[in-house]
Protein backbone atom coordinates (compact mmCIF):
# COMPACT_ATOMS: atom_id res chain seq x y z
CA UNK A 1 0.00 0.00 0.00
CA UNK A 2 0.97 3.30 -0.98
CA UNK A 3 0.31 6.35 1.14
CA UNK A 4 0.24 9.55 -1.31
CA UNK A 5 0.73 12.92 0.76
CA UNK A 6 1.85 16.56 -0.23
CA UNK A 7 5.82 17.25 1.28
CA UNK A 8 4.67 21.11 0.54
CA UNK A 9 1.55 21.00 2.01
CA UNK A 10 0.10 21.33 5.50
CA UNK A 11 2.34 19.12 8.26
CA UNK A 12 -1.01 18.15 9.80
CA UNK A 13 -1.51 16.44 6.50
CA UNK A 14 1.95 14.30 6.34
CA UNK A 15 1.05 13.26 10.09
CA UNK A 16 -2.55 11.99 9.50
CA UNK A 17 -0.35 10.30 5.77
CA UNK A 18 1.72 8.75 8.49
CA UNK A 19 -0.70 7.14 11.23
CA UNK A 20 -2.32 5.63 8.14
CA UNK A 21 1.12 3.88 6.92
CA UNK A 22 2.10 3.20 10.57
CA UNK A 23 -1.29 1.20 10.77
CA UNK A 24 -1.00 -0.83 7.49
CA UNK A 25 1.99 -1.89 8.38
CA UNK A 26 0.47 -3.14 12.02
CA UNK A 27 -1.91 -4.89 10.14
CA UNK A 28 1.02 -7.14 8.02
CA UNK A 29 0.81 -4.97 5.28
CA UNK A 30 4.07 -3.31 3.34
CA UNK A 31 3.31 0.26 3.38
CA UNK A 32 4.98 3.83 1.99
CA UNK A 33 4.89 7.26 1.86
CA UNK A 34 5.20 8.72 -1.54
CA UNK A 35 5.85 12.68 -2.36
CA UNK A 36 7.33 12.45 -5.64
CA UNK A 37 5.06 11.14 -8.30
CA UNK A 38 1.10 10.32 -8.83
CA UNK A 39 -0.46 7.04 -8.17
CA UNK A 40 0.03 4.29 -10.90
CA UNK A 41 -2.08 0.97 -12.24
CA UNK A 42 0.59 -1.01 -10.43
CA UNK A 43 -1.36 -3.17 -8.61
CA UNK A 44 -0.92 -1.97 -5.46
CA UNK A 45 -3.62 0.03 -3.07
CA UNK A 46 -3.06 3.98 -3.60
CA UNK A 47 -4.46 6.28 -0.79
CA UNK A 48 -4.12 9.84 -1.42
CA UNK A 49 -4.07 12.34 2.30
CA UNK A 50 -5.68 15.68 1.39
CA UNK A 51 -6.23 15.17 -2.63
CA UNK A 52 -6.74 19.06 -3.26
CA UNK A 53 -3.08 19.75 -1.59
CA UNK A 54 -1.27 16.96 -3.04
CA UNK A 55 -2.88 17.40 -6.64
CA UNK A 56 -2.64 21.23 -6.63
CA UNK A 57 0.89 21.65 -5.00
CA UNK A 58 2.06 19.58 -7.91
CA UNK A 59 2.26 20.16 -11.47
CA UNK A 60 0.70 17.69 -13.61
CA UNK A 61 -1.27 17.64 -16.56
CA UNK A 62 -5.26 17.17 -16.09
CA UNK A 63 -4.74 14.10 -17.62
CA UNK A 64 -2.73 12.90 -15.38
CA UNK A 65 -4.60 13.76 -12.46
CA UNK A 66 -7.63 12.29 -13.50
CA UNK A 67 -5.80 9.24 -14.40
CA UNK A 68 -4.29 8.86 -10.56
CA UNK A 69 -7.46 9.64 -9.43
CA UNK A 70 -9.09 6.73 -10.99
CA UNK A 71 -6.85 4.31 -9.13
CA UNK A 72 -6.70 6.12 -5.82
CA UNK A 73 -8.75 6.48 -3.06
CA UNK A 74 -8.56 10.01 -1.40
CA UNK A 75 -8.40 10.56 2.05
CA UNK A 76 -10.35 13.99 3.24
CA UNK A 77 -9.61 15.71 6.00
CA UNK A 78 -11.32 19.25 5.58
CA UNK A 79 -14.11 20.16 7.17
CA UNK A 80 -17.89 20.91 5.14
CA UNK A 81 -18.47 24.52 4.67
CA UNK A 82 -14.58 25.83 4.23
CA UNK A 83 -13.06 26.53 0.60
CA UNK A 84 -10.91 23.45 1.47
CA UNK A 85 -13.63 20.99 1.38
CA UNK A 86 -15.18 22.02 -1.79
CA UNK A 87 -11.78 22.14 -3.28
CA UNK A 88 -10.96 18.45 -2.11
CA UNK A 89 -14.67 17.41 -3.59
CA UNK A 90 -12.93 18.55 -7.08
CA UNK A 91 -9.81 16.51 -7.01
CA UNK A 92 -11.92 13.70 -5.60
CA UNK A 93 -13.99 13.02 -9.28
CA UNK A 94 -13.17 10.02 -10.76
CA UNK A 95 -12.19 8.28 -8.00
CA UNK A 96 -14.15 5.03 -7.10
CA UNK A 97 -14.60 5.68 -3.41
CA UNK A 98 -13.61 8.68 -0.91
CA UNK A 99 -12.47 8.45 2.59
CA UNK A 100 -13.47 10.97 5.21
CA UNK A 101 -12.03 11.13 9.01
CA UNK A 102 -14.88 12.82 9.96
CA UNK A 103 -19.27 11.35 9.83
CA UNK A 104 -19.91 14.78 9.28
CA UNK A 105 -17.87 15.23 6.47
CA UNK A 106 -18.71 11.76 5.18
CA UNK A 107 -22.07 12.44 4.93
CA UNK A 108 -21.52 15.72 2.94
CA UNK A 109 -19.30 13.90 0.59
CA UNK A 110 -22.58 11.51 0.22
CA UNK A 111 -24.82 14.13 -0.59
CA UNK A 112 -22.44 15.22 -3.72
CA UNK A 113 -22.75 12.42 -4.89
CA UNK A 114 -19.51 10.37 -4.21
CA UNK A 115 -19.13 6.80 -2.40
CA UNK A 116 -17.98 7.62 0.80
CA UNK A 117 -16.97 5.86 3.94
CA UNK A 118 -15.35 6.99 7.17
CA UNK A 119 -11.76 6.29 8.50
CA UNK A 120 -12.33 6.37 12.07
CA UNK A 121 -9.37 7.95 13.31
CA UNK A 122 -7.68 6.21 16.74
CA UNK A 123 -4.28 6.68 17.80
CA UNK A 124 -1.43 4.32 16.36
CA UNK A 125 1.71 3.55 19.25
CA UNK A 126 4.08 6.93 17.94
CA UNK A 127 1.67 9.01 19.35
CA UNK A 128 1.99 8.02 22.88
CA UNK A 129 4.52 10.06 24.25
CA UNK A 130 3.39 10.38 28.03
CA UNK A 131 5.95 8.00 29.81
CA UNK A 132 8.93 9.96 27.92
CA UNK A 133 7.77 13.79 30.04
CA UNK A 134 8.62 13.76 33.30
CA UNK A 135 6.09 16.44 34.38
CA UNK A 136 2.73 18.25 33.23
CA UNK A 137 4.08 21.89 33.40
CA UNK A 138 1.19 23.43 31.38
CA UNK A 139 -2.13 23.78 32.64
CA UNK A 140 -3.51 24.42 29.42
CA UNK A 141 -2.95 24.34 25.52
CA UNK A 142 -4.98 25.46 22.59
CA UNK A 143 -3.45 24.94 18.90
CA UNK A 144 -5.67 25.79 15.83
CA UNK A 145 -5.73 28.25 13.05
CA UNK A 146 -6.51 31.64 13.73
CA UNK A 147 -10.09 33.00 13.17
CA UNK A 148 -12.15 36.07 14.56
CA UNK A 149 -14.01 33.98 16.34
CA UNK A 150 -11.16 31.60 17.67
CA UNK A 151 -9.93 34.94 18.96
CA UNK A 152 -12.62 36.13 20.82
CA UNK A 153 -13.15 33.07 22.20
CA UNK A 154 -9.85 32.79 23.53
CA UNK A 155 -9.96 36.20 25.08
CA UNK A 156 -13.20 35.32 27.33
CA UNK A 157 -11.27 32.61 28.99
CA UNK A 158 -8.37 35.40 29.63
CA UNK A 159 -9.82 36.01 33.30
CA UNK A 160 -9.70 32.04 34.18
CA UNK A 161 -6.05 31.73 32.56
CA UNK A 162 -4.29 34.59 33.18
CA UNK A 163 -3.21 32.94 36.74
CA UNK A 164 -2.41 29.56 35.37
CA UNK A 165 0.11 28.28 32.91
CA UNK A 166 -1.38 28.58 29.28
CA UNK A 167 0.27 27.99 25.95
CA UNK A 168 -1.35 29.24 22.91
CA UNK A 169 -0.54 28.64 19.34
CA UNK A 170 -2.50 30.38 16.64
CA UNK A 171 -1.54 30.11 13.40
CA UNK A 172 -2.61 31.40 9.89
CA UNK A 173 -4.48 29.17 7.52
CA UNK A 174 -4.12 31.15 4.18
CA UNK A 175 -1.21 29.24 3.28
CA UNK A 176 0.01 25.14 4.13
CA UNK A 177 1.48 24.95 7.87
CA UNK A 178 4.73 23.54 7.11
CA UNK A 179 6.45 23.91 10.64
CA UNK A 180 8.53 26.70 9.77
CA UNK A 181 5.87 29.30 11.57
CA UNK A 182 6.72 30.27 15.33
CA UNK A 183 5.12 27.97 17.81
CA UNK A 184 3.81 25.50 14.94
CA UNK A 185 4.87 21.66 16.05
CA UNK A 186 4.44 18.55 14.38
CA UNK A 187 5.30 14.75 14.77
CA UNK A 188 7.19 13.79 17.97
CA UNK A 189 7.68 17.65 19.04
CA UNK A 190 3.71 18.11 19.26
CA UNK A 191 3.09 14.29 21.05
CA UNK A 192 5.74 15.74 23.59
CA UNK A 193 3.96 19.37 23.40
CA UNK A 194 0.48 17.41 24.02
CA UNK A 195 2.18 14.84 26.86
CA UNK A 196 3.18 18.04 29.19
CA UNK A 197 -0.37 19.66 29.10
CA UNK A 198 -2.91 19.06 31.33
CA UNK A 199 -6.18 20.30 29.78
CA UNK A 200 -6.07 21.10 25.63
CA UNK A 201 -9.32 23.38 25.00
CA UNK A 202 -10.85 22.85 21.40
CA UNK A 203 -12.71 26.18 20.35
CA UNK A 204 -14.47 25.57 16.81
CA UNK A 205 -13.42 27.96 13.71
CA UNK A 206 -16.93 30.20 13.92
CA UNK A 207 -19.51 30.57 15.98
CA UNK A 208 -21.80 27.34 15.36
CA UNK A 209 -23.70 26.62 17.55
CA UNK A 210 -22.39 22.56 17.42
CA UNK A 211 -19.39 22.85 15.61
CA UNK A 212 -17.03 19.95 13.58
CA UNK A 213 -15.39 17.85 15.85
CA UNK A 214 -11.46 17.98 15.33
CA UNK A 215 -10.61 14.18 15.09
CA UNK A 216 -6.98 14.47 14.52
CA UNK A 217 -6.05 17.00 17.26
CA UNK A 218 -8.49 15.55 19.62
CA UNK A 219 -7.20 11.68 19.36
CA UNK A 220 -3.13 12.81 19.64
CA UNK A 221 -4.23 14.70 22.77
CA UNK A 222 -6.01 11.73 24.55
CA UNK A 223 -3.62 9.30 23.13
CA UNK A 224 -1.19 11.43 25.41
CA UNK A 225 -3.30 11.28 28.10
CA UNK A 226 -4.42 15.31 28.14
CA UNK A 227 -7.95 16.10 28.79
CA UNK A 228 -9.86 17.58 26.18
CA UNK A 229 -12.39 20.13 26.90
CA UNK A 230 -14.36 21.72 23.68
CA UNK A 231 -17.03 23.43 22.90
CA UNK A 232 -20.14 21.06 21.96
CA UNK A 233 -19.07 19.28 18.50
CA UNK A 234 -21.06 17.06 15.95
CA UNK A 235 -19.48 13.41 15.10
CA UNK A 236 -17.30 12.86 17.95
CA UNK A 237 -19.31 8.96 18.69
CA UNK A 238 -18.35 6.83 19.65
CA UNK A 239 -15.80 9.10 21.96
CA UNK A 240 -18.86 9.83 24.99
CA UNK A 241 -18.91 13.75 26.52
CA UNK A 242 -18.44 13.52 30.16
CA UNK A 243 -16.31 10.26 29.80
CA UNK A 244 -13.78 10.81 27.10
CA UNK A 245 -13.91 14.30 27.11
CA UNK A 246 -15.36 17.64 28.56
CA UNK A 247 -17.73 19.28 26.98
CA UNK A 248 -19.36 22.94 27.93
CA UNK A 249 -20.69 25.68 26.15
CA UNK A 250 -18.59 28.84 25.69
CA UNK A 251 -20.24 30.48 28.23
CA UNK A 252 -19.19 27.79 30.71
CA UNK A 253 -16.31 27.09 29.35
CA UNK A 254 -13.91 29.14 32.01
CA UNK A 255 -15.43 27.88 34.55
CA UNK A 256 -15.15 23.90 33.56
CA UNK A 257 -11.83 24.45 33.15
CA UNK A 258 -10.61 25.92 36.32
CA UNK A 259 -12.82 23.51 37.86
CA UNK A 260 -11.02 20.45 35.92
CA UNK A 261 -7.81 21.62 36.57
CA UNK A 262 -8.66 21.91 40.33
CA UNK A 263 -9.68 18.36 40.53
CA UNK A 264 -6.95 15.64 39.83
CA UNK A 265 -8.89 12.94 40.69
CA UNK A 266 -11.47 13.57 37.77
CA UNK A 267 -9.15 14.65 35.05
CA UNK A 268 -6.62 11.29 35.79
CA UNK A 269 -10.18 9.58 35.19
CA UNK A 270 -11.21 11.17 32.23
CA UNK A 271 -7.14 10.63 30.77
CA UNK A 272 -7.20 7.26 31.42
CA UNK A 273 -10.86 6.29 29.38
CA UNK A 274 -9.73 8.26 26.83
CA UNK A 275 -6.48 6.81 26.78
CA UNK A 276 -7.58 3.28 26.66
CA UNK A 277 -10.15 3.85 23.84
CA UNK A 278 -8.07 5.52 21.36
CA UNK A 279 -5.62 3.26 21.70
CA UNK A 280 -7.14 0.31 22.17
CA UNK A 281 -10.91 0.29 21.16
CA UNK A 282 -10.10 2.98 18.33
CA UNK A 283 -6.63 1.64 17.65
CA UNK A 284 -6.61 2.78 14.23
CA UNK A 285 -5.18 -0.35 12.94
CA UNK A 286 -8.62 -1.96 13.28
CA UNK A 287 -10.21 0.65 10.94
CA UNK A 288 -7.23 0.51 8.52
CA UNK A 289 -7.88 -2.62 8.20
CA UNK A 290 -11.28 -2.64 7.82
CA UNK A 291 -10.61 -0.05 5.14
CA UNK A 292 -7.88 -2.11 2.79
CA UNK A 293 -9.96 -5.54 3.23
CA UNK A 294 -13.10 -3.24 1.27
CA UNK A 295 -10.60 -1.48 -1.13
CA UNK A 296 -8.92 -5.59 -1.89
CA UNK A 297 -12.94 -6.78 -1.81
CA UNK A 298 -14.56 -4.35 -4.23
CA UNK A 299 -11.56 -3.83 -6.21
CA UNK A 300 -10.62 -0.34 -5.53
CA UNK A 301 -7.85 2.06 -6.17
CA UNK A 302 -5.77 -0.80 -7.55
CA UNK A 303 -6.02 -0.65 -11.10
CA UNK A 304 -9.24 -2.80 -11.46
CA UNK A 305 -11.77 -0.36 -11.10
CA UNK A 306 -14.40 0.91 -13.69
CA UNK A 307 -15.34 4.29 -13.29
CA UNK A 308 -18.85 4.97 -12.51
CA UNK A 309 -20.79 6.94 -15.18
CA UNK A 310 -20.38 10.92 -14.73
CA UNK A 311 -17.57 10.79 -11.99
């Protein structure tokens, strides 16, 4: 199996391109990333991370793409509603079946017409990085792109932080997130980032009311045992609020957290469910799995595939 991903594109991208290849290969499987050509009819299974960075950053001939396409799978990680996700929806045409990390954005993918499935996203061993920190020296984290309304939100939970150890990290989406931007971390450096934090608040990109839940971040934080607590979010099941995870509305949100940093005994319980069901229940191995065995079974993505008519 070969694992397609962008090496100019986002860093969140070449992680998520990387659990995936780290769980075929848990599975039995020979696995690879590729940067540096298109998927081929070479009888092997082609999964593509984030088709509308790794077709645009490159410069092939339409031709071409729509050729790799038609024995790939792609592999979206955008969420509904953003220029990204319509622009992955375009690279994703001719493809016999699209993968989405997230029900929500599944089920939009559905309703454009595409075969879709979900790649339920659980934690793979790299991630852990918990028993190589020796302490938890940040009360709270927040990483995420910067938005207005990231920003305001933020600054209402000034009066619970300002007396507690906070790290925030706000970057700019207009362009990929290589690394190279101040505070940005990736790989190992953000698993060690996420493994000295206590509490890692999610605050969604506007102000919906239920927002999209943010898979990726959300797993490496558990899977390094730091408590999430985010604003209500659509498609986080099987992951249970109140269990896995905190979850309060903004209003409440300063309050939740000074009260779950307070109490030790509830956050260590919290850590430890989430712990165990990201990487063991959600290991994402299983789903992987469950994944290639579909792609082998229907004949997908590996040269053998007829193109449905007007894809």
């Amino acid at each position: 199996m070969n694992v397609f991903v962008s090496d100019r594109g986002n860093g969140f991208m070449s992680d998520i391109a990387g659990w995936i290849a780290e769980a075929a290969q848990q599975t039995g499987r020979t696995s690879a990333l590729v940067t540096d050509r298109l998927p081929a009819d070479d009888g092997g299974i082609n999964l593509v991370v984030a088709p509308h960075e790794f077709y645009l950053l490159r410069n092939d001939a339409d031709a071409a793409i729509r050729e790799a396409a038609r024995v790939s799978v792609p592999v979206c990680t955008e969420q509904p509603g953003t220029p990204w996700f319509l622009l992955s929806l375009g690279f994703c045409v001719g493809s016999p079946l699209v993968i989405d990390i997230n029900a929500t954005g599944t089920a939009a993918i559905e309703r454009e017409g595409f075969r879709a499935v979900r790649l339920e996203l659980g934690a793979v061993p790299s991630m852990d990085r918990s028993s190589f920190v020796d302490e938890r020296d940040i009360d709270v984290l927040f990483l995420g792109g910067d938005t207005p309304a990231r920003a305001s939100k933020l600054a209402s939970l000034a009066p619970a932080l300002w007396s507690r150890r906070a790290d925030i990290r706000l970057f700019s989406s207009s362009r990929p997130v290589t690394g190279d931007e101040p505070g940005v971390v990736f790989g190992r450096e953000k698993y060690d980032l996420l493994a000295r934090s206590r509490i890692l608040v999610n605050l969604h990109r506007s102000d919906d009311e239920h927002g999209y839940f943010e898979w990726a971040r959300l797993v490496e934080a558990m899977a390094n045992g730091c408590v999430v607590v985010s604003e209500p979010s659509l498609g986080h099941e099987p992951l249970v609020a109140g269990r896995h995870f905190v979850e309060a509305p903004l209003s409440d949100l300063p309050d939740t957290v000074v009260a779950l940093l307070d109490d030790g005994e509830r956050r260590a319980s919290i850590a430890a469910a989430a712990h165990a069901q990201v990487m063991e229940d959600l290991a994402l191995e299983r789903s992987v799995a469950e994944l290639l065995d579909l792609v082998e079974r229907d004949g997908l993505a590996i040269g053998t595939a007829a193109t449905p008519d007007g894809w």
